[in-house]
PDB file of N, CA and C in Angstrom:
ATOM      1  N   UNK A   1      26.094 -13.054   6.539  1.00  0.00           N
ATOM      2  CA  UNK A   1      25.875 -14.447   6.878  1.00  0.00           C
ATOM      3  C   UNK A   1      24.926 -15.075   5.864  1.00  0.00           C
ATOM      4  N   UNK A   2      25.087 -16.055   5.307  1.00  0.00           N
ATOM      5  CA  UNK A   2      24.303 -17.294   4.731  1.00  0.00           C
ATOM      6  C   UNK A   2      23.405 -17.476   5.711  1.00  0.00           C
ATOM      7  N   UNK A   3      22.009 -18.160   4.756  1.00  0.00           N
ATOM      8  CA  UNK A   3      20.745 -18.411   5.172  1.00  0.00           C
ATOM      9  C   UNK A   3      21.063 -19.505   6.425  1.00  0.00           C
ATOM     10  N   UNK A   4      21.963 -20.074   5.608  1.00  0.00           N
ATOM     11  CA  UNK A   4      22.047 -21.549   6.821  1.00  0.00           C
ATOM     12  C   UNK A   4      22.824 -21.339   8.225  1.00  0.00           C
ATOM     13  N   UNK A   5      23.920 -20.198   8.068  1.00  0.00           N
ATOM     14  CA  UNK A   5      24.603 -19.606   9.430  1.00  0.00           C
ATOM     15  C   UNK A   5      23.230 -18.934  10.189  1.00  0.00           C
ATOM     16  N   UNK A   6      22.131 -18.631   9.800  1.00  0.00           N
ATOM     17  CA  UNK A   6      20.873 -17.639  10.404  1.00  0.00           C
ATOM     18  C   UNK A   6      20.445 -18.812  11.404  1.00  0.00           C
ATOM     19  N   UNK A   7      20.311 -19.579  10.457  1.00  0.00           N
ATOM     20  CA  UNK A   7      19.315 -20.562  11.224  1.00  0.00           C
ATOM     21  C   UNK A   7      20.418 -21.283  12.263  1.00  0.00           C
ATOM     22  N   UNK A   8      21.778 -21.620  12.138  1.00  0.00           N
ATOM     23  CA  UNK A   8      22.455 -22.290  12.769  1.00  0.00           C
ATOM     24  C   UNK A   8      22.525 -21.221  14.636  1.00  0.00           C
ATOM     25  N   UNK A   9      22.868 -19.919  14.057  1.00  0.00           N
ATOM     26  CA  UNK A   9      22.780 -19.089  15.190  1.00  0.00           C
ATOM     27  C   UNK A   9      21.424 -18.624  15.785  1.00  0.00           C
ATOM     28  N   UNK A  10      20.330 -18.622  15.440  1.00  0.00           N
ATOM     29  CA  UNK A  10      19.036 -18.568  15.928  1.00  0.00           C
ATOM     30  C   UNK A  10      18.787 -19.670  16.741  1.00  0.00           C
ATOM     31  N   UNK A  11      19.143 -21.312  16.090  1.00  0.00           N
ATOM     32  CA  UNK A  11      18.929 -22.324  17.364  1.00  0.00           C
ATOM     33  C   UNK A  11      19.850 -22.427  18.324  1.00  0.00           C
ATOM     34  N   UNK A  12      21.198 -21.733  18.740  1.00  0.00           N
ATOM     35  CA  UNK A  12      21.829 -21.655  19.504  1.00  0.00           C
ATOM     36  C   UNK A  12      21.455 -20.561  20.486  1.00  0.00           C
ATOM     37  N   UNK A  13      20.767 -19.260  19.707  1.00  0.00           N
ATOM     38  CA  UNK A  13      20.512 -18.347  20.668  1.00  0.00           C
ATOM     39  C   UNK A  13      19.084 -18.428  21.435  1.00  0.00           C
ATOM     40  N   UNK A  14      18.422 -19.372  20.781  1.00  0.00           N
ATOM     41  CA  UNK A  14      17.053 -19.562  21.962  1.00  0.00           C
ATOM     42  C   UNK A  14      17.466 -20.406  22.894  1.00  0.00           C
ATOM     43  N   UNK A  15      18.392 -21.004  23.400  1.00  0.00           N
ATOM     44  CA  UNK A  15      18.294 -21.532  24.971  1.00  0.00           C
ATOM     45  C   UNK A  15      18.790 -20.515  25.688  1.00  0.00           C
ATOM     46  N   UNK A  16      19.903 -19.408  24.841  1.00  0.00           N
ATOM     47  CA  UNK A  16      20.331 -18.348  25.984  1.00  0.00           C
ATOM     48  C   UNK A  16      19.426 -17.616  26.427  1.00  0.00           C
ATOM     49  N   UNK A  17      18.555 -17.170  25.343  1.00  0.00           N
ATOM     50  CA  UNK A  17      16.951 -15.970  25.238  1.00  0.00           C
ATOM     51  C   UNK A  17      16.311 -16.663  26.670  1.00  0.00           C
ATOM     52  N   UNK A  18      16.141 -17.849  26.337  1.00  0.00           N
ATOM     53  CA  UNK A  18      15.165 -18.655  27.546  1.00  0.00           C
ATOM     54  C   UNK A  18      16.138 -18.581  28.516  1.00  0.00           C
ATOM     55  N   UNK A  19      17.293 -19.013  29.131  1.00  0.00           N
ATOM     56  CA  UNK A  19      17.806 -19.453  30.314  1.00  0.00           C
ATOM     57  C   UNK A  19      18.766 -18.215  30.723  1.00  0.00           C
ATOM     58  N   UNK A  20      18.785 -17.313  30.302  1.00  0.00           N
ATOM     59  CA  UNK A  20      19.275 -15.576  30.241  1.00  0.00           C
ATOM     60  C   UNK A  20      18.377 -14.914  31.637  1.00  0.00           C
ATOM     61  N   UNK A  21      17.268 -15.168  31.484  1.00  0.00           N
ATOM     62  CA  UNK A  21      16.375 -14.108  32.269  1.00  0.00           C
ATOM     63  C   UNK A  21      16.035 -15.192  33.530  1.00  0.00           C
ATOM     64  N   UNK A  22      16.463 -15.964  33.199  1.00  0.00           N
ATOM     65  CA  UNK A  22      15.902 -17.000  34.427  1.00  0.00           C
ATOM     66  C   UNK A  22      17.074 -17.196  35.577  1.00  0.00           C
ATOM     67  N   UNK A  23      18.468 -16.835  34.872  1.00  0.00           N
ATOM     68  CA  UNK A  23      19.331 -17.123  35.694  1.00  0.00           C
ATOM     69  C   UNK A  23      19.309 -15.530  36.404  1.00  0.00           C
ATOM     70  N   UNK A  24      19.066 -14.873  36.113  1.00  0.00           N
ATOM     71  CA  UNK A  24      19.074 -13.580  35.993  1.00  0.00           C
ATOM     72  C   UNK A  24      18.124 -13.161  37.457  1.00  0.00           C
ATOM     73  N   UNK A  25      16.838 -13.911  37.183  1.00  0.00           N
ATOM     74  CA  UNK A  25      15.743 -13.618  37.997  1.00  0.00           C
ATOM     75  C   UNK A  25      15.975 -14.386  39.242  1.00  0.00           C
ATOM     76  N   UNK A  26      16.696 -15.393  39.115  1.00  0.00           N
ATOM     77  CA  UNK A  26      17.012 -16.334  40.679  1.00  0.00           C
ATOM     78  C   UNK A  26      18.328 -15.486  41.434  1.00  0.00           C
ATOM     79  N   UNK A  27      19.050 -15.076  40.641  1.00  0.00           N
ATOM     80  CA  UNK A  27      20.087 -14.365  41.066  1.00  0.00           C
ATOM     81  C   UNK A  27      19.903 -13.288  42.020  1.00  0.00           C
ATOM     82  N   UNK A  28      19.031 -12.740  41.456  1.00  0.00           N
ATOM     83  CA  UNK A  28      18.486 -11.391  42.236  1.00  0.00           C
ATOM     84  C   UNK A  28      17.242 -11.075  42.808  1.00  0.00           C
ATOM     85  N   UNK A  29      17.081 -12.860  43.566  1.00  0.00           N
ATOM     86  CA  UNK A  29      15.926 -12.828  44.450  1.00  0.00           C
ATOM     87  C   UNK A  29      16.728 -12.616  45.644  1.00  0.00           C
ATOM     88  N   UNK A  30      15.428 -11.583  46.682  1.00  0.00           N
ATOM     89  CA  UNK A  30      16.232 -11.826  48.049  1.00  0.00           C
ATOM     90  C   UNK A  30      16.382 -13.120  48.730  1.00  0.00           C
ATOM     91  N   UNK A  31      17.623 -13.604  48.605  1.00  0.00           N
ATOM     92  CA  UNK A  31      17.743 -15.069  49.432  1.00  0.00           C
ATOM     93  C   UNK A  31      17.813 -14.505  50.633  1.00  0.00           C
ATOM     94  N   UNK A  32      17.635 -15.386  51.961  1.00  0.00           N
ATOM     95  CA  UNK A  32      18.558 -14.764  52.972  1.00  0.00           C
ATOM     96  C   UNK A  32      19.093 -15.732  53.484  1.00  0.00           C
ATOM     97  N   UNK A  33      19.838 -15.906  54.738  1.00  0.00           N
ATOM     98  CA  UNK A  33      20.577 -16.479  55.357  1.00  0.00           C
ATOM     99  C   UNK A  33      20.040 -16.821  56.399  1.00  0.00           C
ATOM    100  N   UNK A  34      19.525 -17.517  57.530  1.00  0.00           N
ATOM    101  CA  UNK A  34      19.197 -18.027  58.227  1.00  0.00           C
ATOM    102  C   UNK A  34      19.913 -19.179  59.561  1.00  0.00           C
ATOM    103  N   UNK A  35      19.747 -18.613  60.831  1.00  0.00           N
ATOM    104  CA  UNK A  35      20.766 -19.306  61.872  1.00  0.00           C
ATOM    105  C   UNK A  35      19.451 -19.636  63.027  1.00  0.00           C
ATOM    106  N   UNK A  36      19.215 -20.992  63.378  1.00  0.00           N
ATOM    107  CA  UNK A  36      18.002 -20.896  64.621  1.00  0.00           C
ATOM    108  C   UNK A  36      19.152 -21.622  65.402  1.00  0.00           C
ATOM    109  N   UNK A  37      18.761 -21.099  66.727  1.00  0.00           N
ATOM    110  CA  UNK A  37      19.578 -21.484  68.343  1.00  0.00           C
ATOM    111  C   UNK A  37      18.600 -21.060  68.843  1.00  0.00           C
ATOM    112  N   UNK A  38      17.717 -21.908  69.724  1.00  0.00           N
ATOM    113  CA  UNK A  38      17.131 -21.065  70.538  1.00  0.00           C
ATOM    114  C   UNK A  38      17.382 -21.578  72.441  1.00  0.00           C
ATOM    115  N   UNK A  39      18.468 -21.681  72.449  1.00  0.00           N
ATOM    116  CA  UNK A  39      18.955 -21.313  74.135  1.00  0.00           C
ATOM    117  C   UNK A  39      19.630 -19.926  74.669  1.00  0.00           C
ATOM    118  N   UNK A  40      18.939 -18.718  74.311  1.00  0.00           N
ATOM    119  CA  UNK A  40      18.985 -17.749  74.812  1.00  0.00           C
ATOM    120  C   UNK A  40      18.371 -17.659  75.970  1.00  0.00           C
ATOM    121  N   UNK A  41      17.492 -17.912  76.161  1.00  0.00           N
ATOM    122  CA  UNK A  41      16.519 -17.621  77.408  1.00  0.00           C
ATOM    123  C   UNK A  41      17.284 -18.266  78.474  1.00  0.00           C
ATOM    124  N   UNK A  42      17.226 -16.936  79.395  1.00  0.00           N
ATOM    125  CA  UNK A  42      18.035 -17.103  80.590  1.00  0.00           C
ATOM    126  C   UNK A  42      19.527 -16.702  80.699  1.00  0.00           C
ATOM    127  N   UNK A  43      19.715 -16.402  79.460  1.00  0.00           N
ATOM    128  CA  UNK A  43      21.154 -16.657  79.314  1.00  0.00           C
ATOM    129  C   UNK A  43      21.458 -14.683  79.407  1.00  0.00           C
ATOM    130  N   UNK A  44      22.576 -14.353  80.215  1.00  0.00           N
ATOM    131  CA  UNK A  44      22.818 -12.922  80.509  1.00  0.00           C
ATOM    132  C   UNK A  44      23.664 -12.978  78.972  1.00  0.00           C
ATOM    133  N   UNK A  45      22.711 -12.209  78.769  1.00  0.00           N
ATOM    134  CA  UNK A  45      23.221 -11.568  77.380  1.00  0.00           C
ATOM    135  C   UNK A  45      23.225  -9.336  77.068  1.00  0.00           C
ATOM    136  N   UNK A  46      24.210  -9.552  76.321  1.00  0.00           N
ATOM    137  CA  UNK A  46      23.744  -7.521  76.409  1.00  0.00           C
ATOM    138  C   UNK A  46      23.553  -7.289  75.259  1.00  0.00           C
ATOM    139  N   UNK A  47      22.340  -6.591  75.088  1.00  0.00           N
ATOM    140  CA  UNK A  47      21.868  -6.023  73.153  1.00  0.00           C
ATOM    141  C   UNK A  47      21.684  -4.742  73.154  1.00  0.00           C
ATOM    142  N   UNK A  48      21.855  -4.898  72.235  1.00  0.00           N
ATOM    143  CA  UNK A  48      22.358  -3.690  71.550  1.00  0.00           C
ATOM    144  C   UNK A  48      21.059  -3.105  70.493  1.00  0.00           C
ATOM    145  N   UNK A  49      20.169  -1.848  70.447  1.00  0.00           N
ATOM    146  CA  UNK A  49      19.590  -1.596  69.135  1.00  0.00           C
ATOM    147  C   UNK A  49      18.473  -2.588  69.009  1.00  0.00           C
ATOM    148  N   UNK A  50      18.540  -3.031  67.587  1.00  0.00           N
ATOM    149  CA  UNK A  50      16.952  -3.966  67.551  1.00  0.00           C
ATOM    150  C   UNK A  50      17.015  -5.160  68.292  1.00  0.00           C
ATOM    151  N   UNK A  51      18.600  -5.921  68.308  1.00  0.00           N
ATOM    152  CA  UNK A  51      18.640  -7.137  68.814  1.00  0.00           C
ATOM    153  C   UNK A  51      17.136  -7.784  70.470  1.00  0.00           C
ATOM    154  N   UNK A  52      16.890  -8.593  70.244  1.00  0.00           N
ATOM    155  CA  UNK A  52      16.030  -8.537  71.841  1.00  0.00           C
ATOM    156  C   UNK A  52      15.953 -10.418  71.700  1.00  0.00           C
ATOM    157  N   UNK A  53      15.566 -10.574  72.298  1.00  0.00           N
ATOM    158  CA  UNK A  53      15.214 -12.571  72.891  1.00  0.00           C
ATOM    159  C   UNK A  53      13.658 -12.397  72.923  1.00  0.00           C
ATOM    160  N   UNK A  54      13.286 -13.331  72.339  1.00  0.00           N
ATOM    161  CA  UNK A  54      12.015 -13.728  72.057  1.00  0.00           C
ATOM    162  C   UNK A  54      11.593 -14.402  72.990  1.00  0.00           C
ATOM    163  N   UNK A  55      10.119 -14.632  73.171  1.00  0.00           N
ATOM    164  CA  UNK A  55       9.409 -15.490  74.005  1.00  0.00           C
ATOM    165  C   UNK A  55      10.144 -16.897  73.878  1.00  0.00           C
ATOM    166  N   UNK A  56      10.218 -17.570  72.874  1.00  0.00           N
ATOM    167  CA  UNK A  56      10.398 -19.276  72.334  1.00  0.00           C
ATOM    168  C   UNK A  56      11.902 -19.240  72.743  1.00  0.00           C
ATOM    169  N   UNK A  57      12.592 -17.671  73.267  1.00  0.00           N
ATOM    170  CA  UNK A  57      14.148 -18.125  73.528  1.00  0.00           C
ATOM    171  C   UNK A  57      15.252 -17.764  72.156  1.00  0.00           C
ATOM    172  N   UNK A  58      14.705 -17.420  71.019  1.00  0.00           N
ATOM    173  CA  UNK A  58      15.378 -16.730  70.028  1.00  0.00           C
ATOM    174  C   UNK A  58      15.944 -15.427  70.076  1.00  0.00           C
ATOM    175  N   UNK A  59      17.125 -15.607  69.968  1.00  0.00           N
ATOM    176  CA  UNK A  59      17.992 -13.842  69.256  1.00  0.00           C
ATOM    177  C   UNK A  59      17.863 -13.755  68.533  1.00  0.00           C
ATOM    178  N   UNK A  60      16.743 -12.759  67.725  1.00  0.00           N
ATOM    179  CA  UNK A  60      16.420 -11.897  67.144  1.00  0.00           C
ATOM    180  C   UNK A  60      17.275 -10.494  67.187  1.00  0.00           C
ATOM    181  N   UNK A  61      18.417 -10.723  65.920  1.00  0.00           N
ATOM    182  CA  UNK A  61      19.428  -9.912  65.677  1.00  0.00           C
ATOM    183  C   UNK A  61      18.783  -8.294  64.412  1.00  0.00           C
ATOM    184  N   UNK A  62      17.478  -8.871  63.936  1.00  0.00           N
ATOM    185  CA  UNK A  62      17.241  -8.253  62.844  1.00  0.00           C
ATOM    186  C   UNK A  62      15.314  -8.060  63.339  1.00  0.00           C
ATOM    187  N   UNK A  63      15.013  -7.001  62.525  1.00  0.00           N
ATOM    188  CA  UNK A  63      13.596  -6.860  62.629  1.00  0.00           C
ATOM    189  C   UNK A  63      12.829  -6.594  61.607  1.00  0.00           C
ATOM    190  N   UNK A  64      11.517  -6.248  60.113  1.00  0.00           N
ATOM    191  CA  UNK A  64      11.022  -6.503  59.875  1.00  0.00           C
ATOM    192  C   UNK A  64      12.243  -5.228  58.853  1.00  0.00           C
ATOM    193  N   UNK A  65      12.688  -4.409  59.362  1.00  0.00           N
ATOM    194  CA  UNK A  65      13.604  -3.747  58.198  1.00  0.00           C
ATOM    195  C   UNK A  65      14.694  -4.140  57.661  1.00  0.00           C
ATOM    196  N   UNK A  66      14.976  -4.172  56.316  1.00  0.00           N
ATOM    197  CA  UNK A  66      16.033  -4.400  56.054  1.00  0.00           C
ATOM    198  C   UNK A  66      16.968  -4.438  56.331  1.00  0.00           C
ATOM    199  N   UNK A  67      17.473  -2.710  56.660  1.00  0.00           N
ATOM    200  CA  UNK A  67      18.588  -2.182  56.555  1.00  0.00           C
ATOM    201  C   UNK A  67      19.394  -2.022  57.791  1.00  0.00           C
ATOM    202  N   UNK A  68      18.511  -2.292  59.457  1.00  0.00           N
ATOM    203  CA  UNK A  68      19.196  -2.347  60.424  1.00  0.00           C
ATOM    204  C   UNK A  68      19.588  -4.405  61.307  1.00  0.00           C
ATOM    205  N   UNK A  69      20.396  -3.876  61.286  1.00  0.00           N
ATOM    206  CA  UNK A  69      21.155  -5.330  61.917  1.00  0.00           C
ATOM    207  C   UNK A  69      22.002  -5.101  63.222  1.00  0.00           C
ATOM    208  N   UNK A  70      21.893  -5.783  64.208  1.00  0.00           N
ATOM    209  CA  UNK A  70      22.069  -5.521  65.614  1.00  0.00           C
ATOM    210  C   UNK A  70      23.196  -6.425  65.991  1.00  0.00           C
ATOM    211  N   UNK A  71      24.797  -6.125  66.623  1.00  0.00           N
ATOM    212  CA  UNK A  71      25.610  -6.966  67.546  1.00  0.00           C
ATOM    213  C   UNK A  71      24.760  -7.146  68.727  1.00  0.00           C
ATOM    214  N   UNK A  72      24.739  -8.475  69.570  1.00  0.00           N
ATOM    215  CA  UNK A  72      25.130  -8.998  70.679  1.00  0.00           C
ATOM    216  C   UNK A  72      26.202  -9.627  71.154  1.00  0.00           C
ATOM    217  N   UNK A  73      26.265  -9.581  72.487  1.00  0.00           N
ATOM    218  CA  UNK A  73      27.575 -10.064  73.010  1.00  0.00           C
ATOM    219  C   UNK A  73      27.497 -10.986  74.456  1.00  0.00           C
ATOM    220  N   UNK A  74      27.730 -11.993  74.890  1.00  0.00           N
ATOM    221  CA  UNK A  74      27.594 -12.948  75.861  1.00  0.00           C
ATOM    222  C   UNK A  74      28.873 -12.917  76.339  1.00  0.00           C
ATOM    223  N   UNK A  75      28.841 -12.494  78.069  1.00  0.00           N
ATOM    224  CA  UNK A  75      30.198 -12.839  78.906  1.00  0.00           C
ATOM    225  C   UNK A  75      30.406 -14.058  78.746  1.00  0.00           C
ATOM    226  N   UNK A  76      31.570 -14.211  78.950  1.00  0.00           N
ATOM    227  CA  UNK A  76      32.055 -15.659  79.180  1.00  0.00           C
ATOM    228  C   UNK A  76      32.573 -15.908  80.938  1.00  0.00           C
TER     229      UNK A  76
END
């Protein structure tokens, strides 16, 4: 490559250098997902595992671990 192709591809490759690790780093933050209902309370419900109803009336399907996640199920 010519001096002038160096420089032509060096200013093209610093926005990737910069915006490379950034897309990179948002990507593989833990996002999570999030659902609030809170008219459980009272409501005959059957759980299963961690699942339980909170004071404020929340199903609380998940608990401070990652890796376990709980079905519930409501008669109709």
């Amino acid at each position: 490559m010519a001096p002038r192709e160096h420089i032509f591809f060096f200013l093209h490759a610093i926005p990737l250098l910069v915006l490379l690790p950034l897309a990179v780093s948002t990507t593989t933050s833990n996002d999570s997902f999030s659902f609030v209902y809170d008219g459980f309370s009272g409501v005959n419900l059957t759980l299963d595992g961690n699942a339980k109803v909170t004071p404020d009336g929340l199903l609380e399907l998940t608990n401070d671990t990652s890796t376990l996640a709980t079905p519930s199920t409501r008669p109709r």
